[in-house]
Protein backbone atom coordinates (compact mmCIF):
# COMPACT_ATOMS: atom_id res chain seq x y z
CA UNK A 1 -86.21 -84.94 -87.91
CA UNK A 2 -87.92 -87.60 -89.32
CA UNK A 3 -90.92 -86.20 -90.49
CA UNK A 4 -92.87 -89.07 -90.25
CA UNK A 5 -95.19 -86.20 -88.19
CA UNK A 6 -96.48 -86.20 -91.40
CA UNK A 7 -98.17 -89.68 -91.31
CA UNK A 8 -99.97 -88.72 -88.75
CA UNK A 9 -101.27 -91.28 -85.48
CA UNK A 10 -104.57 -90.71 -83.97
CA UNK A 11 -106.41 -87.29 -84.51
CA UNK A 12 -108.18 -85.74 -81.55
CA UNK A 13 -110.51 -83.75 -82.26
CA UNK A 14 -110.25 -80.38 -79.82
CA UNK A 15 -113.93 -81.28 -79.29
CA UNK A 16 -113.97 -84.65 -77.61
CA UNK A 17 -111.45 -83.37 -75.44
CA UNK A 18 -113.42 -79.56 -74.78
CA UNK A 19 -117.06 -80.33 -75.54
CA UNK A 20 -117.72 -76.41 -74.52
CA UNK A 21 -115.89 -75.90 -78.44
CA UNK A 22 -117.52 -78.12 -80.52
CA UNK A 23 -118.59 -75.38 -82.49
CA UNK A 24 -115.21 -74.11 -82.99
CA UNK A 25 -114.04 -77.32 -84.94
CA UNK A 26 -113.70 -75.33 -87.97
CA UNK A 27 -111.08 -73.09 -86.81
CA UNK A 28 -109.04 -75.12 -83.99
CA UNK A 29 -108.00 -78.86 -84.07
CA UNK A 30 -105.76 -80.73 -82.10
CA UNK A 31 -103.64 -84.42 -83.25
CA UNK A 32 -102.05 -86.25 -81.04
CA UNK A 33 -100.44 -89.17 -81.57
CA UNK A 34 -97.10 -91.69 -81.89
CA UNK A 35 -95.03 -93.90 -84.28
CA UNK A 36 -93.21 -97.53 -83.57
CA UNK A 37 -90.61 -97.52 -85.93
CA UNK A 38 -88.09 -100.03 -86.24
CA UNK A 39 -85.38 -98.10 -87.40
CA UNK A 40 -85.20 -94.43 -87.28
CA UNK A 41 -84.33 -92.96 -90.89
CA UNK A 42 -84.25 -89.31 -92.02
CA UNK A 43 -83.90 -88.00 -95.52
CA UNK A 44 -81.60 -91.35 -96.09
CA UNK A 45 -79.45 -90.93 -93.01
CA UNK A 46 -79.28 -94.20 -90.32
CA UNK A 47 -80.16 -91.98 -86.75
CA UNK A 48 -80.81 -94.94 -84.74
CA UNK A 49 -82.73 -98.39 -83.93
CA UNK A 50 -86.24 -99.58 -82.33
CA UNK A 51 -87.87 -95.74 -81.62
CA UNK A 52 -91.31 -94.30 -80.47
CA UNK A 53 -91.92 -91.03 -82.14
CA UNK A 54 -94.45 -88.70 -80.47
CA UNK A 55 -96.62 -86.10 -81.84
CA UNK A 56 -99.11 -83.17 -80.73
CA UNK A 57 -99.96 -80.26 -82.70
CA UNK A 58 -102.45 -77.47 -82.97
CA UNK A 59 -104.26 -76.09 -86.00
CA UNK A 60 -106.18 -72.83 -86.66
CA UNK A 61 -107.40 -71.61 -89.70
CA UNK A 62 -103.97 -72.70 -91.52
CA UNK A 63 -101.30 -71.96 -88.67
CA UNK A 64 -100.11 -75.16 -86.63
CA UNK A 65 -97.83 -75.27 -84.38
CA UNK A 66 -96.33 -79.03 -83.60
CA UNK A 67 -94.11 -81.21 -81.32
CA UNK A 68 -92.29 -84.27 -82.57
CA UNK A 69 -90.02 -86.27 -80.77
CA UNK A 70 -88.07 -89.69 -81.10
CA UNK A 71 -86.39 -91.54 -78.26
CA UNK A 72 -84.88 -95.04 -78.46
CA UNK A 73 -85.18 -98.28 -76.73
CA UNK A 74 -81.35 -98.93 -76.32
CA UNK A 75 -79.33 -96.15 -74.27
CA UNK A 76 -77.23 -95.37 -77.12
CA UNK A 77 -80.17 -94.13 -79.38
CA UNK A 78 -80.11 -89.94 -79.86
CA UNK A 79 -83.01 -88.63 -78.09
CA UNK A 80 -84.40 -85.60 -80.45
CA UNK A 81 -86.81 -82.66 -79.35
CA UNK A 82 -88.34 -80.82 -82.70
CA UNK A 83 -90.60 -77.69 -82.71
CA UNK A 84 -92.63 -76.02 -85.49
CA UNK A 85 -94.22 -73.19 -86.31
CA UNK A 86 -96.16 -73.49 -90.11
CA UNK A 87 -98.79 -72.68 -92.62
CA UNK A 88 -100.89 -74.18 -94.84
CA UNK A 89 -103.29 -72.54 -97.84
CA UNK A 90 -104.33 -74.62 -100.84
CA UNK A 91 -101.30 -76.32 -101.63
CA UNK A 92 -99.07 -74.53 -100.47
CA UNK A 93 -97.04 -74.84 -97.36
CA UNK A 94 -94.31 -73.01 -95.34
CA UNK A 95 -92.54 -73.56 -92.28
CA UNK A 96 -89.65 -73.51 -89.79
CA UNK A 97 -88.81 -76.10 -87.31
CA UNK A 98 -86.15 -76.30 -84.08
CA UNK A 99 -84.89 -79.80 -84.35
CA UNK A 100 -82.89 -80.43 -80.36
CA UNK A 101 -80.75 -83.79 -80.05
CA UNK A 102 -79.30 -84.52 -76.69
CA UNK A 103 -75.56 -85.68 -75.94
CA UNK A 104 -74.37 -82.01 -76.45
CA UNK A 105 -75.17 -78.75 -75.15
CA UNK A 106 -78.45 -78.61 -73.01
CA UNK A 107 -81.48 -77.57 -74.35
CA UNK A 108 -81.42 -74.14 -73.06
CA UNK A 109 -77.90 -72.88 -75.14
CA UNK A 110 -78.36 -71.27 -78.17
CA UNK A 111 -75.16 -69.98 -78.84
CA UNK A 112 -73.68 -69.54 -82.31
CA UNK A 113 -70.70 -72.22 -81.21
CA UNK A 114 -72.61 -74.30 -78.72
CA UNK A 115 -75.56 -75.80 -79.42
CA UNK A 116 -77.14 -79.13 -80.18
CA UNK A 117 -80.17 -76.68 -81.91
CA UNK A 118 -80.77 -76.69 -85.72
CA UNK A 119 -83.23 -74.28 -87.10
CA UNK A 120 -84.43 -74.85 -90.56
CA UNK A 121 -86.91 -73.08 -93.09
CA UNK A 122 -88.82 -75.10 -95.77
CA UNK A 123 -91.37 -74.29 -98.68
CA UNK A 124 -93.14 -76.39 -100.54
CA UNK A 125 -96.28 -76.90 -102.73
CA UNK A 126 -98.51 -79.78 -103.12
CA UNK A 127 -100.33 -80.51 -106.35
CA UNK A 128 -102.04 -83.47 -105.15
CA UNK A 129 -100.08 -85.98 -107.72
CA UNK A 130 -96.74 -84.63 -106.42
CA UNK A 131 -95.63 -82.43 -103.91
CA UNK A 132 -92.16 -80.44 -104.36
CA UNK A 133 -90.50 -79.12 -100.89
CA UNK A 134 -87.10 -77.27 -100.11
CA UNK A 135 -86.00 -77.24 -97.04
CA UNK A 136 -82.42 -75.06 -95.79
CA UNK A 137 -80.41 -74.60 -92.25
CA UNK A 138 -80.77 -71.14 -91.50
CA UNK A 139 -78.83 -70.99 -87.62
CA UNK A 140 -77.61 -72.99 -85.18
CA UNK A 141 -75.90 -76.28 -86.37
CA UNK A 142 -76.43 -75.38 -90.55
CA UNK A 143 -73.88 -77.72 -91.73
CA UNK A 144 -69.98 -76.65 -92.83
CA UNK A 145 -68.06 -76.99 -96.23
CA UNK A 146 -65.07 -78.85 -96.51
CA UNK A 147 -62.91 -75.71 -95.54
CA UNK A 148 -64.57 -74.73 -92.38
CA UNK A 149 -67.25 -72.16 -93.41
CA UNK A 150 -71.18 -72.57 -93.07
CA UNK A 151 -73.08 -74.66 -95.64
CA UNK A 152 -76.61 -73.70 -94.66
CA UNK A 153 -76.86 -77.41 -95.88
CA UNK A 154 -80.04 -77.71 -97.82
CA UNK A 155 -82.16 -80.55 -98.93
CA UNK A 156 -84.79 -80.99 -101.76
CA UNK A 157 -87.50 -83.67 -102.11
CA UNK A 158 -89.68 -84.61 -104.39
CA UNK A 159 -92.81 -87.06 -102.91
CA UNK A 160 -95.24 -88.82 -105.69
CA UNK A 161 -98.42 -90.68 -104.41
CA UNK A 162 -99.93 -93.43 -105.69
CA UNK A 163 -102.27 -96.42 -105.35
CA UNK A 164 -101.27 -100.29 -106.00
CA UNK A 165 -102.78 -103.53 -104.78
CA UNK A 166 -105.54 -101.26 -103.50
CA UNK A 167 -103.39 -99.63 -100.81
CA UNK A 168 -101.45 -96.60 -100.70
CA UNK A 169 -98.37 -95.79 -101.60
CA UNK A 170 -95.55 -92.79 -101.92
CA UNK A 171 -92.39 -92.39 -103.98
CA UNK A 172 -89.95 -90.20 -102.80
CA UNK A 173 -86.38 -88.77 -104.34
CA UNK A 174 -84.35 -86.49 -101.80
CA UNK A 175 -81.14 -84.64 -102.56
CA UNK A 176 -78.80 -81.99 -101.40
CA UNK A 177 -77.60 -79.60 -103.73
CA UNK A 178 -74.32 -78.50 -102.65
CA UNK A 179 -71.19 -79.33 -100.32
CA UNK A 180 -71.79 -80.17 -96.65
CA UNK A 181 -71.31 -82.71 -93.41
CA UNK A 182 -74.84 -82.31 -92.28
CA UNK A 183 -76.25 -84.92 -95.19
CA UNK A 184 -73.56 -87.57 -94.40
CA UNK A 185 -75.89 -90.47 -93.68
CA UNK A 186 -76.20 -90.21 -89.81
CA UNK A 187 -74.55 -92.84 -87.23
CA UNK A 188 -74.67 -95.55 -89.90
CA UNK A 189 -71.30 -97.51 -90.93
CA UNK A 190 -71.50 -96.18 -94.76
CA UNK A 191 -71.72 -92.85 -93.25
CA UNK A 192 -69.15 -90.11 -94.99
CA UNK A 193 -67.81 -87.44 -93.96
CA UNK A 194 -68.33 -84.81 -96.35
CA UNK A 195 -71.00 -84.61 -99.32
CA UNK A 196 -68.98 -82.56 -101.95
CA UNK A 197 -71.60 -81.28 -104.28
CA UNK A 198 -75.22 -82.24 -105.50
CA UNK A 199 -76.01 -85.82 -104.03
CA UNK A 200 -79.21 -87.97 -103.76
CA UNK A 201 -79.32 -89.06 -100.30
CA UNK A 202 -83.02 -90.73 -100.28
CA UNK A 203 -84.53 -92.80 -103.31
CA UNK A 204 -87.84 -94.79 -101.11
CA UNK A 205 -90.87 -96.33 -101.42
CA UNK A 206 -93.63 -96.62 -99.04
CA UNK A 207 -96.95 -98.57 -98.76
CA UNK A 208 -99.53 -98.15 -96.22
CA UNK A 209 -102.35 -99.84 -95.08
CA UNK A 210 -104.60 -99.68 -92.03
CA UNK A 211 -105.14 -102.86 -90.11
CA UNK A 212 -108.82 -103.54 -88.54
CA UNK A 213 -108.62 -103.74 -85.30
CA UNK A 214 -112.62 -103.64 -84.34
CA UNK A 215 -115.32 -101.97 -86.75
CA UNK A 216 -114.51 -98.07 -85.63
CA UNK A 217 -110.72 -98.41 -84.62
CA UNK A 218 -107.86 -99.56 -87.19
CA UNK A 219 -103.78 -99.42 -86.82
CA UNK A 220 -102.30 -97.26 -89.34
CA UNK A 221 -99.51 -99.86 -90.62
CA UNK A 222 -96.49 -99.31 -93.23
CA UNK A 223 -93.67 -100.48 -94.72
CA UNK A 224 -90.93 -99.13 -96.48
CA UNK A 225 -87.60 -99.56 -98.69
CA UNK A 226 -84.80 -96.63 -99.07
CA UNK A 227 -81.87 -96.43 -100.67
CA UNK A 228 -79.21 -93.60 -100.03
CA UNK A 229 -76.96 -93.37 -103.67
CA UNK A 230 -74.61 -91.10 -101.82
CA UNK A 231 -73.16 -93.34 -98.73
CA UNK A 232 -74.38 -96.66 -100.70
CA UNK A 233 -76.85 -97.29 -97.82
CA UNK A 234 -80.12 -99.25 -97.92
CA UNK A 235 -83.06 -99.49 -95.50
CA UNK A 236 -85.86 -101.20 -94.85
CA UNK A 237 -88.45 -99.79 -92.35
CA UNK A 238 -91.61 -100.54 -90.67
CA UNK A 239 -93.84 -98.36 -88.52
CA UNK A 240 -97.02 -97.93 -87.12
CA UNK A 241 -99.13 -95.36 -85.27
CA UNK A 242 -101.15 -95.33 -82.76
């Protein structure tokens, strides 16, 4: 869930892999990649310790389709599948994604009342200085209200770039805007069981850097501090791809 996909990890190019399209670079690419994350934390919610996070995705002419996955170093840690399906023009961006965890249902059950399968929509729009997305639970596990019925739980985020020190950083506020058990703050010990209304779940900053490893290869490194106003949590995180 983490999307994290989003930083990225090494980018093949379809080319080096297929010399026979090289001239086709235009219109297909391929990234693969993964993450070392010391702590795994989504939208402000605690879902687990010391993770590698693996990525592969391909591109054409604004349609990508993309794998992300996160699995855990002790046994414990949730083991999480995610597939999606999105497009890109300008700024603007739309998507849906099938996030999987394991220690339910198997992968395979889609059923209305058993399944460990979340699908979720999102829009968004980038203006370069700040990017605006919306993202909502459409089927499978969407999140219920304190009385039983479906929340379609729903988050919001707002991500501001900037550069400091001569590195980069983000900003990022996160909220859901209405009743649900699916923004609770994850596995962690603050975690609640119901959000009853609008709540800010993620308030973060992040700085990244890439560190040299030889002239033509670097480490993408980065650090960051989040805070989640609704369960009281607080995080700090480091990662870095490969």
């Amino acid at each position: 869930m983490n999307r994290l996909l989003k930083n990225g990890g090494i980018s093949l190019a379809v080319a080096m892999v297929f010399p026979a399209l090289g001239y086709a670079q235009d219109s297909v690419g391929v990234e693969v990649g993964t993450d070392l994350v010391s702590s795994y934390i989504w939208r402000g919610q605690d879902l687990g310790n010391v993770s590698l996070q693996p990525s592969l995705s391909v591109a054409y002419k604004g349609f990508s389709l993309s794998a992300w996955g996160s699995v855990g170093f002790e046994k414990s840690d949730t083991k999480e599948i995610d597939l999606t399906l999105g497009y890109e023009t300008g700024g603007f961006s739309i998507s849906v994604t099938d996030y999987w965890f394991n220690g339910g249902p198997g992968y395979f059950h889609y059923g209305t009342h058993h399944t460990n399968h979340t699908f979720e929509a999102q829009v968004g729009y980038d203006f370069g200085f700040l990017a605006f997305d919306w993202f909502t639970n459409f089927a499978g596990n969407v999140g219920r209200k304190s009385d039983g019925r479906k929340a379609y739980a729903s988050y919001l985020s707002v991500e501001a770039p900037f550069t400091l020190g001569g590195i980069g950083w983000t900003a990022t506020v996160g909220a859901t805007p209405w009743a649900n058990d699916f923004y609770t703050g994850g596995d962690a010990d603050n975690a609640k069981e119901m959000i009853n209304g609008f709540a800010v779940c993620e308030v973060s900053v992040k700085a990244a850097k890439e560190i040299r490893i030889t002239r033509s290869w670097g480490v993408p490194l980065y650090a960051q501090v989040i805070w989640n106003p609704s369960t009281e949590g607080a995080y700090f995180v480091a990662g870095m791809s490969f």
